[in-house]
PDB file of N, CA and C in Angstrom:
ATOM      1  N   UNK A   1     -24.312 121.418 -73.308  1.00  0.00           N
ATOM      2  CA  UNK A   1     -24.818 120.638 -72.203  1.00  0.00           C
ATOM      3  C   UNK A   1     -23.738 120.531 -71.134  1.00  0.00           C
ATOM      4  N   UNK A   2     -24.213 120.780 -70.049  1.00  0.00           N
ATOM      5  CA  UNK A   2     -23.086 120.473 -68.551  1.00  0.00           C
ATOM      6  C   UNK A   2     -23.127 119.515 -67.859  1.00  0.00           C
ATOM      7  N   UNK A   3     -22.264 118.996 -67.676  1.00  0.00           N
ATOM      8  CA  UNK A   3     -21.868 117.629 -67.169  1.00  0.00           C
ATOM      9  C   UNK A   3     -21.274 117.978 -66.216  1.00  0.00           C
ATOM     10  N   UNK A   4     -21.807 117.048 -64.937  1.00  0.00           N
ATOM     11  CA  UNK A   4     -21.037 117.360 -63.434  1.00  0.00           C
ATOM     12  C   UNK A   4     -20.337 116.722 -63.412  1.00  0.00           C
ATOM     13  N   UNK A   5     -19.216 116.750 -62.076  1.00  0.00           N
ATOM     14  CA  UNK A   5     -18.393 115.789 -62.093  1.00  0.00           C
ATOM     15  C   UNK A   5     -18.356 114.231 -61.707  1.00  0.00           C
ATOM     16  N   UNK A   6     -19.495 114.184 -61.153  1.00  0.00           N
ATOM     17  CA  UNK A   6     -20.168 112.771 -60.768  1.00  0.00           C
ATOM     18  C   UNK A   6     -20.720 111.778 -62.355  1.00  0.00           C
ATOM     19  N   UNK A   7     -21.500 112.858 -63.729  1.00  0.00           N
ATOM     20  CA  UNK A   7     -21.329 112.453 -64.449  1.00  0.00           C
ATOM     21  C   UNK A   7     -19.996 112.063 -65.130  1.00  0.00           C
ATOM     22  N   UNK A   8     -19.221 112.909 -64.783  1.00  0.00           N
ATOM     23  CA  UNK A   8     -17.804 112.297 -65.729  1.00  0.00           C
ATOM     24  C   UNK A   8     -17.091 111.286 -65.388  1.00  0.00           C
ATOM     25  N   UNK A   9     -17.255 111.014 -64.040  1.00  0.00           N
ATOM     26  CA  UNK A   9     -16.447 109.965 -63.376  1.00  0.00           C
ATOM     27  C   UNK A   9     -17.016 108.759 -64.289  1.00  0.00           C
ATOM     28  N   UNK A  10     -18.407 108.848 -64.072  1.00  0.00           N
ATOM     29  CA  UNK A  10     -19.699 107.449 -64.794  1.00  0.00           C
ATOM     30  C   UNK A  10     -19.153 107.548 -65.984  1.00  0.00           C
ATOM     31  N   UNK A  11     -19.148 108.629 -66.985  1.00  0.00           N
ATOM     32  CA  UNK A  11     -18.570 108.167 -68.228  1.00  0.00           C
ATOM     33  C   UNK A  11     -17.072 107.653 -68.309  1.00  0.00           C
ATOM     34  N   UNK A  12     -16.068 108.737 -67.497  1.00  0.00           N
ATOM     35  CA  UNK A  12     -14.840 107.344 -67.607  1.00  0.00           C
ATOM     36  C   UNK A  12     -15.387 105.714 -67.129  1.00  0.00           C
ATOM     37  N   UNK A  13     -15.704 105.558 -66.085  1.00  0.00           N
ATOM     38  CA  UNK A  13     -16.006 104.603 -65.857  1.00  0.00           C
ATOM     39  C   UNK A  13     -16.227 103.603 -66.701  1.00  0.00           C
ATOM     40  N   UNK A  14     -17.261 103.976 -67.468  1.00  0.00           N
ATOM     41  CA  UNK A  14     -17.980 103.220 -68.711  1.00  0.00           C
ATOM     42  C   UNK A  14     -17.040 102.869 -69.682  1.00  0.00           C
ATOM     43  N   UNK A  15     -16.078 103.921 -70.152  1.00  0.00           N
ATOM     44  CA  UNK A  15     -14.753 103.572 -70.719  1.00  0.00           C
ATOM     45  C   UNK A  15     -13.973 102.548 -70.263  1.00  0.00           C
ATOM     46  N   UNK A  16     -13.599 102.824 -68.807  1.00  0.00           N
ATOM     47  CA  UNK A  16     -12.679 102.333 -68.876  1.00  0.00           C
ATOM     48  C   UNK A  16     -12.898 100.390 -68.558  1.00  0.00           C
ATOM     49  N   UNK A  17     -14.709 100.721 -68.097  1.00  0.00           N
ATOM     50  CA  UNK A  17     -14.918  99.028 -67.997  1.00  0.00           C
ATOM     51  C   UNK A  17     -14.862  98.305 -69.272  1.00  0.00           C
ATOM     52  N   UNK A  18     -15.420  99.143 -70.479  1.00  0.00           N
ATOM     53  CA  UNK A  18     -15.401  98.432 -71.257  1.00  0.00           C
ATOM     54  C   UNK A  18     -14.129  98.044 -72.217  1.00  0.00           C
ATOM     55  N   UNK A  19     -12.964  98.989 -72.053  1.00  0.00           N
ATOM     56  CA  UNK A  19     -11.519  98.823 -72.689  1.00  0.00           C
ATOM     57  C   UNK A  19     -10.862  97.621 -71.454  1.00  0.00           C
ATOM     58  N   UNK A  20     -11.250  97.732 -70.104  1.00  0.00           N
ATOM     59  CA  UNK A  20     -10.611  96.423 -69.556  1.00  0.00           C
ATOM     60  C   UNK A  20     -11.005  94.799 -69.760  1.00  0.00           C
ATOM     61  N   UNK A  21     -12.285  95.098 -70.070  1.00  0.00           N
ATOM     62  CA  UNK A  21     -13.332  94.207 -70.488  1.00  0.00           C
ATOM     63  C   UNK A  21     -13.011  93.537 -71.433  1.00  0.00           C
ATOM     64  N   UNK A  22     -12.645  94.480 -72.418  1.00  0.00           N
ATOM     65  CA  UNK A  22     -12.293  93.727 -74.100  1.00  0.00           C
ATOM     66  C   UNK A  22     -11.212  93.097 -74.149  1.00  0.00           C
ATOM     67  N   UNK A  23     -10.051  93.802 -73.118  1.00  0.00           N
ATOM     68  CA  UNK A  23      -8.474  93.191 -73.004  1.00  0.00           C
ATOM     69  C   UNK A  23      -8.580  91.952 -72.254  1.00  0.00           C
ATOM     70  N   UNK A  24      -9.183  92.010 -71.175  1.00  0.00           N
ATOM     71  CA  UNK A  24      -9.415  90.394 -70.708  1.00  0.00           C
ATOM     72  C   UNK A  24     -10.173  89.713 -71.007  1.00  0.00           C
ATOM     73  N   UNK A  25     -10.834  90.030 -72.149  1.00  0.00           N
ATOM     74  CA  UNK A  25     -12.223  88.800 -72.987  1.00  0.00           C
ATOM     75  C   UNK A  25     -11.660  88.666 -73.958  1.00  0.00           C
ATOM     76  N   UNK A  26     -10.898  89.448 -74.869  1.00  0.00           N
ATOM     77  CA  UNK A  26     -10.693  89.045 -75.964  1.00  0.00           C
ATOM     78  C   UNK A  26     -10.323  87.505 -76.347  1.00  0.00           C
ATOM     79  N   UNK A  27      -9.325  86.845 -75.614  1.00  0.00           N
ATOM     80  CA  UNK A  27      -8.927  85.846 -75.456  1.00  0.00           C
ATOM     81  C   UNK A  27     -10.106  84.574 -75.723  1.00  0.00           C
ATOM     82  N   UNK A  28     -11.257  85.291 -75.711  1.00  0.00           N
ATOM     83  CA  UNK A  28     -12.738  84.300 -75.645  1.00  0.00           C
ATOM     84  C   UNK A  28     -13.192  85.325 -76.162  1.00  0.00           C
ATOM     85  N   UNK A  29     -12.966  85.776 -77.264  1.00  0.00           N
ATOM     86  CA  UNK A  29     -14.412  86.331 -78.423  1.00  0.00           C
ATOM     87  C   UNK A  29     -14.469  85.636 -79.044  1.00  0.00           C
ATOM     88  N   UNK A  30     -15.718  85.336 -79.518  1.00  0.00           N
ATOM     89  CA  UNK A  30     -16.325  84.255 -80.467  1.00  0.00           C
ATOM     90  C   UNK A  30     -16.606  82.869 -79.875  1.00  0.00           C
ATOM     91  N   UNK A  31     -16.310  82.585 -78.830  1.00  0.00           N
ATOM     92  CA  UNK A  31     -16.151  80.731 -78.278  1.00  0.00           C
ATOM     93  C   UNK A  31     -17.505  80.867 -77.259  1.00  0.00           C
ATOM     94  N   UNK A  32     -17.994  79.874 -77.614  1.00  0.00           N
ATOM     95  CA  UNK A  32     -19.510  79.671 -77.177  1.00  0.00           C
ATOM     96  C   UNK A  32     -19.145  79.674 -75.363  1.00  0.00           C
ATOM     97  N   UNK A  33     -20.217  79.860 -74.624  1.00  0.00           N
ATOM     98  CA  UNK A  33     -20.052  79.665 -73.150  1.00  0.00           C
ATOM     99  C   UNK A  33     -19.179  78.632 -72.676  1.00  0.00           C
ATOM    100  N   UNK A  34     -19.798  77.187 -73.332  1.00  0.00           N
ATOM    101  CA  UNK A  34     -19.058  75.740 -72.797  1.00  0.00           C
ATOM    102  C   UNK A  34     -17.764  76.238 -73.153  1.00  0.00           C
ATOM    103  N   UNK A  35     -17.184  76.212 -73.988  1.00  0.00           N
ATOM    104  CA  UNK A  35     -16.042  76.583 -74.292  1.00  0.00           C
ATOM    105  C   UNK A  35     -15.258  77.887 -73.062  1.00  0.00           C
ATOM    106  N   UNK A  36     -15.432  78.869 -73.378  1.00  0.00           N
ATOM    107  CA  UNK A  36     -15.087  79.780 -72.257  1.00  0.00           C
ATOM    108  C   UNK A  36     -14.708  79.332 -71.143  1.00  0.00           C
ATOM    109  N   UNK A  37     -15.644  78.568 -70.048  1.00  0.00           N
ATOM    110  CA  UNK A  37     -15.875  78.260 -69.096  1.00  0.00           C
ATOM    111  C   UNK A  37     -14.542  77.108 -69.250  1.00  0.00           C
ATOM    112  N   UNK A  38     -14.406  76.096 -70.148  1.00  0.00           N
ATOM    113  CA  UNK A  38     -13.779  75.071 -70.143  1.00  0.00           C
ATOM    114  C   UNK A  38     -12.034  76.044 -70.341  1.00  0.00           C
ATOM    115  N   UNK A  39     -12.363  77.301 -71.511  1.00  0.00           N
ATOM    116  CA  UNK A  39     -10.575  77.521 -71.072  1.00  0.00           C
ATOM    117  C   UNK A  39     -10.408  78.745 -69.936  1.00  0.00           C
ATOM    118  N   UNK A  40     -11.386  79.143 -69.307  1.00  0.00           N
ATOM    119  CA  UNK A  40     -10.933  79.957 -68.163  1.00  0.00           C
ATOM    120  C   UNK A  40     -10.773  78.865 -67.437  1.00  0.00           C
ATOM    121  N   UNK A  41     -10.984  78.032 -67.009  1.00  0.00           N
ATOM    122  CA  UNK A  41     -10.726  76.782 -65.754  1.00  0.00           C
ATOM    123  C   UNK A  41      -9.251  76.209 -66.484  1.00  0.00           C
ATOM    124  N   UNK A  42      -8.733  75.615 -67.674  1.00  0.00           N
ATOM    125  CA  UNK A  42      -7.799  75.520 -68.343  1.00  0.00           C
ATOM    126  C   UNK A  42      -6.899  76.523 -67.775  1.00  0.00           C
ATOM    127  N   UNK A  43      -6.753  77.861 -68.125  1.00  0.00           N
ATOM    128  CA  UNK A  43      -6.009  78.941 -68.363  1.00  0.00           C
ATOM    129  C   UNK A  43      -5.875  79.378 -66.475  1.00  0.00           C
ATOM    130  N   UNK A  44      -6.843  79.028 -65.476  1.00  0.00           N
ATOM    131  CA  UNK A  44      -6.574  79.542 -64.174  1.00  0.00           C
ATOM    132  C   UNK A  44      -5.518  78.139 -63.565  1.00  0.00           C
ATOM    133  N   UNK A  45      -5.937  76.942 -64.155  1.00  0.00           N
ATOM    134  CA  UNK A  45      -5.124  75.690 -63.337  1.00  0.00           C
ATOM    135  C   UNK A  45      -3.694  75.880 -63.788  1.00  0.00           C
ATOM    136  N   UNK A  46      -3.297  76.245 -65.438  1.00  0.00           N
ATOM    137  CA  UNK A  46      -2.052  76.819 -65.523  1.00  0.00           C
ATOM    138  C   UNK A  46      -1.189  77.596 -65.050  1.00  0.00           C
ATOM    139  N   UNK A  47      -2.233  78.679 -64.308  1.00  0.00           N
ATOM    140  CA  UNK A  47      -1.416  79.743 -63.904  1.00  0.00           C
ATOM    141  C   UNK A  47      -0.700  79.444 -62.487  1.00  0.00           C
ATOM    142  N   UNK A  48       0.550  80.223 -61.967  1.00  0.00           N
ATOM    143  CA  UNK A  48       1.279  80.131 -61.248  1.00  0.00           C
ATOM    144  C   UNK A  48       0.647  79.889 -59.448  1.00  0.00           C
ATOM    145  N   UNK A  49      -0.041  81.277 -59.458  1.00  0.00           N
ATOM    146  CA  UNK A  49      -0.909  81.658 -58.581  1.00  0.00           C
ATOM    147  C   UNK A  49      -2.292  81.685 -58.807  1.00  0.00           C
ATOM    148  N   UNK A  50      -2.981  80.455 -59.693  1.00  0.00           N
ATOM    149  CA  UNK A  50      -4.265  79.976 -59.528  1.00  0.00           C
ATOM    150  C   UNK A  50      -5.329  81.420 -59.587  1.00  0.00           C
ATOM    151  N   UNK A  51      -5.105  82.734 -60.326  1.00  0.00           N
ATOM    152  CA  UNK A  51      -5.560  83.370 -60.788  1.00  0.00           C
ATOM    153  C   UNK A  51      -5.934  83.460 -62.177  1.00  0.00           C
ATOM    154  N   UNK A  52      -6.572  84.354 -62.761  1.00  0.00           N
ATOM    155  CA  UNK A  52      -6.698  84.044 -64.510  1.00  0.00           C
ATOM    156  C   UNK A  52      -5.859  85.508 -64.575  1.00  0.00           C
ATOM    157  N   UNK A  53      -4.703  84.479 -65.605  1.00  0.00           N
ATOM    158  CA  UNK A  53      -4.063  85.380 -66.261  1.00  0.00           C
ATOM    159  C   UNK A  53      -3.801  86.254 -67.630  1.00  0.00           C
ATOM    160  N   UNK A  54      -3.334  86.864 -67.413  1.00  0.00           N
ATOM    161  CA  UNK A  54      -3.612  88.354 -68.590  1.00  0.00           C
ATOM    162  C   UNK A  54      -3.033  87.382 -69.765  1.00  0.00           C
ATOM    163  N   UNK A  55      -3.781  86.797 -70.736  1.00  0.00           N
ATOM    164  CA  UNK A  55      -3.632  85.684 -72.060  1.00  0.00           C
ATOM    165  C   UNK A  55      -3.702  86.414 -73.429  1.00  0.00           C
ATOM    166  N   UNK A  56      -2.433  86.468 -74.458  1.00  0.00           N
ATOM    167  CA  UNK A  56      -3.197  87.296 -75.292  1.00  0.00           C
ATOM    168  C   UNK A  56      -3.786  86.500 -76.514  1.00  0.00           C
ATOM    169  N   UNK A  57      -4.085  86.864 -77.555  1.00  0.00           N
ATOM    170  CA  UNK A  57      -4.438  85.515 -78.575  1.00  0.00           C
ATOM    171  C   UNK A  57      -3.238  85.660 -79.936  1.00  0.00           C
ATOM    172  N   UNK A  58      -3.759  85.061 -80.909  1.00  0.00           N
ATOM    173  CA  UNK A  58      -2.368  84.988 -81.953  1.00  0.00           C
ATOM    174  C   UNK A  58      -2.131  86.207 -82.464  1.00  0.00           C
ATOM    175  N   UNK A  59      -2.904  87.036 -82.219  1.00  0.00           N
ATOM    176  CA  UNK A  59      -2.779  88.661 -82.497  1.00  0.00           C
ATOM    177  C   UNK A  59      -2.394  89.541 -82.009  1.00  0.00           C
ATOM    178  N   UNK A  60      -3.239  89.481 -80.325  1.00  0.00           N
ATOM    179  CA  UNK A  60      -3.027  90.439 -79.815  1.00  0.00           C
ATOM    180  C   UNK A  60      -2.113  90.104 -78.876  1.00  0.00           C
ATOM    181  N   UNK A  61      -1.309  90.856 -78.009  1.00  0.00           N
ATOM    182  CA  UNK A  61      -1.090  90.783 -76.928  1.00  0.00           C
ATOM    183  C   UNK A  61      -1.176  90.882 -75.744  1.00  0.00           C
ATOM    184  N   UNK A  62      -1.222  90.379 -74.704  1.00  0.00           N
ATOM    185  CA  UNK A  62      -1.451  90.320 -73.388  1.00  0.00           C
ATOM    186  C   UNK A  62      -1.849  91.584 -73.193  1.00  0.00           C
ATOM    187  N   UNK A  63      -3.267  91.802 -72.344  1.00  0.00           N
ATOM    188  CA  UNK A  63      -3.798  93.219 -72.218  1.00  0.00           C
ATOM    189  C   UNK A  63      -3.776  94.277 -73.379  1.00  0.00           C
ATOM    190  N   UNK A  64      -3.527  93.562 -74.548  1.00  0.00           N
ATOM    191  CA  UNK A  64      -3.966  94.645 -75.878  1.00  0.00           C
ATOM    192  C   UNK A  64      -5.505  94.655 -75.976  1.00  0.00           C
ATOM    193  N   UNK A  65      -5.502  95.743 -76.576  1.00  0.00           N
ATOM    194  CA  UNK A  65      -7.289  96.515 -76.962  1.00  0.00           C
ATOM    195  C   UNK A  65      -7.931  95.649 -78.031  1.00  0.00           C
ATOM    196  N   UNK A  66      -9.256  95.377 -78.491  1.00  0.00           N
ATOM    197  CA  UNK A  66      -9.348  94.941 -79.659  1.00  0.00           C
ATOM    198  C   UNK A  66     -10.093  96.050 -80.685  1.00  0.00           C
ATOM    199  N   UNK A  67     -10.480  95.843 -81.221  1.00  0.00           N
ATOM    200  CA  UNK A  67     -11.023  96.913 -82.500  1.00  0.00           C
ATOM    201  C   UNK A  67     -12.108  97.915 -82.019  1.00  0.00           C
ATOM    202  N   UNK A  68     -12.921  96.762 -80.734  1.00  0.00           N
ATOM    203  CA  UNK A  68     -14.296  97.439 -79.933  1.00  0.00           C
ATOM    204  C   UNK A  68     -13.926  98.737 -79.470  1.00  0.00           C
ATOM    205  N   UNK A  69     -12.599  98.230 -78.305  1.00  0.00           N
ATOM    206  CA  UNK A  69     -12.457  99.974 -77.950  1.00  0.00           C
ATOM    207  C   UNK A  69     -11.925 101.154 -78.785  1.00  0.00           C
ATOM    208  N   UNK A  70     -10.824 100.021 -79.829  1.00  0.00           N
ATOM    209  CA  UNK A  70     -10.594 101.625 -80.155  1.00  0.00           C
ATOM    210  C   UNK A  70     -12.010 102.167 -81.027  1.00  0.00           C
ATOM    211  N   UNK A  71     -12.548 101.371 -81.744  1.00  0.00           N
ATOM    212  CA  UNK A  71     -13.698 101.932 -82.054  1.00  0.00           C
ATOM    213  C   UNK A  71     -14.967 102.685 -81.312  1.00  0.00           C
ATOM    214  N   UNK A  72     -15.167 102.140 -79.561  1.00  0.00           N
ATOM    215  CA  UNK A  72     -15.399 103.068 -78.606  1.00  0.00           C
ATOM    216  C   UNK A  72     -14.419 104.079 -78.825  1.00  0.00           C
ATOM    217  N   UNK A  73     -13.364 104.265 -78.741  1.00  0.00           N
ATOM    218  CA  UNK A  73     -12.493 105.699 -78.809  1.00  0.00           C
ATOM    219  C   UNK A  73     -12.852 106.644 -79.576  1.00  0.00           C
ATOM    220  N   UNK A  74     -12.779 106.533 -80.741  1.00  0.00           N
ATOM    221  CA  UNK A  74     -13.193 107.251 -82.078  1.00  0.00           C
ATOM    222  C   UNK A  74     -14.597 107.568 -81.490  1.00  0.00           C
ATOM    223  N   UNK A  75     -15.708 106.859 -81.653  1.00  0.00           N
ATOM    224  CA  UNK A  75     -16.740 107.508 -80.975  1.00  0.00           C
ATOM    225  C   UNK A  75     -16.942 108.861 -79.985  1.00  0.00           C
ATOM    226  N   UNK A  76     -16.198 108.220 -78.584  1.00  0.00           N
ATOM    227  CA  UNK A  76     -15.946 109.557 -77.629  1.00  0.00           C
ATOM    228  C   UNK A  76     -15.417 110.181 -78.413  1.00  0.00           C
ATOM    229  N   UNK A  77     -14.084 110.782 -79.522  1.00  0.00           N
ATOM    230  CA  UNK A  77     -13.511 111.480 -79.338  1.00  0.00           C
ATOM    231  C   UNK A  77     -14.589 112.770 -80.347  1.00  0.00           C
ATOM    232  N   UNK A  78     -15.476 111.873 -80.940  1.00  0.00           N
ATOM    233  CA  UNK A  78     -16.412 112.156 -82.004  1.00  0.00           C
ATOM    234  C   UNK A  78     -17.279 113.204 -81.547  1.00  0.00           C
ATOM    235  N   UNK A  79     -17.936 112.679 -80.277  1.00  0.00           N
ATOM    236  CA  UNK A  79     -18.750 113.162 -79.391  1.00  0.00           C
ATOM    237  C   UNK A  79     -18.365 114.130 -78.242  1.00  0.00           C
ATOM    238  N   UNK A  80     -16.858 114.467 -77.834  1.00  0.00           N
ATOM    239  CA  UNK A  80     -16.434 115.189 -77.141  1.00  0.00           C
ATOM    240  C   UNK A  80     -16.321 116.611 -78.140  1.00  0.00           C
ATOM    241  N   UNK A  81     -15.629 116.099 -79.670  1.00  0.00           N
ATOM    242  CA  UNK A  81     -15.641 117.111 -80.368  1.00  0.00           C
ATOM    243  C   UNK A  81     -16.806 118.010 -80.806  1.00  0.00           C
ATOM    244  N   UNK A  82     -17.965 117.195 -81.373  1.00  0.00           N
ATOM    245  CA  UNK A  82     -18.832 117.913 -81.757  1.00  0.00           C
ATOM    246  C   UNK A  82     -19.490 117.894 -81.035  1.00  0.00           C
ATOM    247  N   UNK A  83     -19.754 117.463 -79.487  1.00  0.00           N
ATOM    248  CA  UNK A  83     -20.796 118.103 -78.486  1.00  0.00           C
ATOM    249  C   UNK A  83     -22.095 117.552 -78.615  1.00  0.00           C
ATOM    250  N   UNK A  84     -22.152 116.673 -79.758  1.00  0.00           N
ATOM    251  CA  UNK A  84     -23.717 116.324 -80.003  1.00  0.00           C
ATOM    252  C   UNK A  84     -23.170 114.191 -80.907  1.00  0.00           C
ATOM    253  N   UNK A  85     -24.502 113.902 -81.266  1.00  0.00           N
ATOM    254  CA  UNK A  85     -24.242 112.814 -81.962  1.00  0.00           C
ATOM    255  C   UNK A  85     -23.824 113.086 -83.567  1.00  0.00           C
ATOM    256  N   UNK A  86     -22.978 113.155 -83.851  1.00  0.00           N
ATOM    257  CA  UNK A  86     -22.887 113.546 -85.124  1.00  0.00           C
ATOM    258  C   UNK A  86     -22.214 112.438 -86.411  1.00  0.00           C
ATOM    259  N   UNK A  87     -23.155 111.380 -87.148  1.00  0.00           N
ATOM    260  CA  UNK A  87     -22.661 109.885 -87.591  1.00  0.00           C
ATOM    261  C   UNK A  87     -21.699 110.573 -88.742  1.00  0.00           C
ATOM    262  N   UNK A  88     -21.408 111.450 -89.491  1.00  0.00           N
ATOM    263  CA  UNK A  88     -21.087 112.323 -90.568  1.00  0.00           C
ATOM    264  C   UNK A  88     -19.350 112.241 -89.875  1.00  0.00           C
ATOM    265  N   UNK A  89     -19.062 112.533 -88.843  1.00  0.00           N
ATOM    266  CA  UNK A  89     -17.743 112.819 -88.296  1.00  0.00           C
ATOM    267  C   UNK A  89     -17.281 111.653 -87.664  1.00  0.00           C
ATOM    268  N   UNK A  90     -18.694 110.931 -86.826  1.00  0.00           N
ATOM    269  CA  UNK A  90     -17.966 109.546 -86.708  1.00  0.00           C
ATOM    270  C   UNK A  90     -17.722 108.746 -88.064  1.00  0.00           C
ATOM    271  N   UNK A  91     -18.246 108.694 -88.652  1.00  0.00           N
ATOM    272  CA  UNK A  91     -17.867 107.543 -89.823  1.00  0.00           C
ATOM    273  C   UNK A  91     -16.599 108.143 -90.192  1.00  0.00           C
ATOM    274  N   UNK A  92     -16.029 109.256 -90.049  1.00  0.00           N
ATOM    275  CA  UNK A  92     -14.964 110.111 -90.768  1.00  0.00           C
ATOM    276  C   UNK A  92     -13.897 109.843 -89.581  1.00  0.00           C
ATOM    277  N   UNK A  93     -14.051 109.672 -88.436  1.00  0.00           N
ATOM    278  CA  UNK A  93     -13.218 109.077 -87.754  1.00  0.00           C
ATOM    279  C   UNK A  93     -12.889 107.883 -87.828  1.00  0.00           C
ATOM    280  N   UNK A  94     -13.950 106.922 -87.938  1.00  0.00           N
ATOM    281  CA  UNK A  94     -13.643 105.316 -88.197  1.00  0.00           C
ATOM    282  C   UNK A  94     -12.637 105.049 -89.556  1.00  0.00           C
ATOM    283  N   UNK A  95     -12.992 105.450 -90.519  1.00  0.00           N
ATOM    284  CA  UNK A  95     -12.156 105.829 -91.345  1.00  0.00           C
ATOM    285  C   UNK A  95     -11.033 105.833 -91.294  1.00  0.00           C
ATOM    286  N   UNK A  96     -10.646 107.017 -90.902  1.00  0.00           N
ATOM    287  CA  UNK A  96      -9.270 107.661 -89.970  1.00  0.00           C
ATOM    288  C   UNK A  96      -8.082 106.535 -89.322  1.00  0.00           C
ATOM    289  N   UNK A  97      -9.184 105.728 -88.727  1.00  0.00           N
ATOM    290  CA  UNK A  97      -9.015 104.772 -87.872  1.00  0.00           C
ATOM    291  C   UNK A  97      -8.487 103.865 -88.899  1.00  0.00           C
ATOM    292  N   UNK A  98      -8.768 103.378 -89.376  1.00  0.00           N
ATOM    293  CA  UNK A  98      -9.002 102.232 -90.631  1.00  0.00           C
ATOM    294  C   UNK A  98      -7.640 102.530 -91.611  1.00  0.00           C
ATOM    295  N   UNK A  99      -7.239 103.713 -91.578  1.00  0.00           N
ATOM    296  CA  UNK A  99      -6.475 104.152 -92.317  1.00  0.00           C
ATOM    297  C   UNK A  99      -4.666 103.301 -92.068  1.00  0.00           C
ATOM    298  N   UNK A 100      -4.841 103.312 -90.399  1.00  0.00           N
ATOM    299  CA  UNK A 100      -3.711 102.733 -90.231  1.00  0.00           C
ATOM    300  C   UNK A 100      -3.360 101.232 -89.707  1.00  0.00           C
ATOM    301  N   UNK A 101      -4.217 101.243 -90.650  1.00  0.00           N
ATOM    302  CA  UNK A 101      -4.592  99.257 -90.557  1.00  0.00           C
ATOM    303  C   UNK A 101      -4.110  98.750 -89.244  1.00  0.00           C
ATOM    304  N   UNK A 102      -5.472  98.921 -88.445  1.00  0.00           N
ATOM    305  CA  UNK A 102      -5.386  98.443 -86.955  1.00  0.00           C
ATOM    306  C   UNK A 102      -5.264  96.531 -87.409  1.00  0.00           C
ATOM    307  N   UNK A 103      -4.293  96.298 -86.216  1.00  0.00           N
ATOM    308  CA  UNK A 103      -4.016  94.646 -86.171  1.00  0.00           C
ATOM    309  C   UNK A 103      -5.734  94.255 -86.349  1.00  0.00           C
ATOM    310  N   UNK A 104      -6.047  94.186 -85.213  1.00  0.00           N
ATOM    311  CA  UNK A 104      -7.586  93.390 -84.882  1.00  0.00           C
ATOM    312  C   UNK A 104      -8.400  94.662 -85.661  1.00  0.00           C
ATOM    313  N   UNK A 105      -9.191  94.034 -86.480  1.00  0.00           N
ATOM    314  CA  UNK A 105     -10.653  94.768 -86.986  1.00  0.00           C
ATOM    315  C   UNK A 105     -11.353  93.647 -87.844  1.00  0.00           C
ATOM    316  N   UNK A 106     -12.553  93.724 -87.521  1.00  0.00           N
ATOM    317  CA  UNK A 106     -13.902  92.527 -88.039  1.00  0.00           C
ATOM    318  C   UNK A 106     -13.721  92.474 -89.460  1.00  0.00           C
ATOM    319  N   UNK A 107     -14.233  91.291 -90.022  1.00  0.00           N
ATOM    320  CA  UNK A 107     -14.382  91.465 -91.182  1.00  0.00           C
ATOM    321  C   UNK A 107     -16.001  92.502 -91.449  1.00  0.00           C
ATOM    322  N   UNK A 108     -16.762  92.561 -90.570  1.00  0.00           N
ATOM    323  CA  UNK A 108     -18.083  93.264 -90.937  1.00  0.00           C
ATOM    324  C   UNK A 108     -17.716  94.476 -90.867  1.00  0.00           C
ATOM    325  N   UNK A 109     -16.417  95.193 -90.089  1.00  0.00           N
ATOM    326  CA  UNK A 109     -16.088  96.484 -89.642  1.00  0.00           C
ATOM    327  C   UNK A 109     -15.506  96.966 -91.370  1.00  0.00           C
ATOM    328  N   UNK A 110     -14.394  95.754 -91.782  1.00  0.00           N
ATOM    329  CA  UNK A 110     -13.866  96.538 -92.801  1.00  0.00           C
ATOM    330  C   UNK A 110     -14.499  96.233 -93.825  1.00  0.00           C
ATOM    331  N   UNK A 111     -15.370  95.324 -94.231  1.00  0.00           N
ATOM    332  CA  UNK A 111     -16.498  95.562 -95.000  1.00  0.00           C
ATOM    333  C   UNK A 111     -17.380  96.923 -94.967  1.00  0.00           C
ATOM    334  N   UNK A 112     -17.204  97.567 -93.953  1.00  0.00           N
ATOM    335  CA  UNK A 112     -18.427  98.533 -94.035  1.00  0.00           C
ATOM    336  C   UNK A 112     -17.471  99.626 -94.224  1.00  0.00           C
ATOM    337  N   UNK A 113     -15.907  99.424 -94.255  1.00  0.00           N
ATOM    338  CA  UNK A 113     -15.252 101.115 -94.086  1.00  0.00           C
ATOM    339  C   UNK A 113     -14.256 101.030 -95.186  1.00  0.00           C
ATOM    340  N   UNK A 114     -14.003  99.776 -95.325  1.00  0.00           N
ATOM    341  CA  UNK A 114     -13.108  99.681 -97.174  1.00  0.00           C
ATOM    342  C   UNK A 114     -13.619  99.626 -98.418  1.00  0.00           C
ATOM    343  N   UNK A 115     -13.614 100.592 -99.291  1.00  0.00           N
ATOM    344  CA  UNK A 115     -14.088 100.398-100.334  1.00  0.00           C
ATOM    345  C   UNK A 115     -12.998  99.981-101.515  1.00  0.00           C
ATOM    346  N   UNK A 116     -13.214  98.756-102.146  1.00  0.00           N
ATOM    347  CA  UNK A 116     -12.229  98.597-102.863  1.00  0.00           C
ATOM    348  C   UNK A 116     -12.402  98.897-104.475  1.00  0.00           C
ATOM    349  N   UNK A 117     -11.453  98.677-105.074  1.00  0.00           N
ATOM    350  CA  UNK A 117     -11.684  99.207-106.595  1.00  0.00           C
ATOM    351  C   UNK A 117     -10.356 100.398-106.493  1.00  0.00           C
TER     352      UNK A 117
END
């Protein structure tokens, strides 16, 4: 399949909103709206220049990735390789992934990719 270059821009794009996305949300995954709202207003009155600043949590660090993208990653790299959807090579990438015990990963993620025993 051929992809123009107007498509590729859209797919970085899509990347790269959603890896900036995760680095500046992470800080608020899991915390209900009220909450959010209450520490982005918190976290902007702190800041120097009354912007919201790059916050990381007890894990990650400031503008670090969380498990989403690199797990978006593995995907693309899944799909660049084999040209098609192929779950057989992604799961074999996630894996891969898993192997080098990423800081941040779900408990539902490594439930589904650790087998213990």
């Amino acid at each position: 399949m051929e992809i123009s270059n107007v498509e590729m821009k859209r797919i970085r794009g899509v990347f790269y909103g959603q890896a900036v996305g995760d680095a500046l949300g992470s800080r608020y995954e899991f915390c209900s709206e009220q909450v959010v709202k209450s520490q982005i207003a918190e976290d902007k009155e702190n800041s120097p220049d009354g912007l919201l600043p790059m916050l990381g949590t007890n894990e990650l660090r400031p503008g670090q990735i969380t498990d989403d993208t690199e797990m978006a990653l593995c995907l693309a790299r899944s799909l660049v390789a084999k040209n098609e959807f192929d779950p057989v090579d992604i799961a074999c990438s996630y894996l891969q992934w898993m192997q080098f015990k990423p800081i941040d990963s779900g408990i539902a993620t490594r439930k589904a990719l650790v087998i213990e025993g």
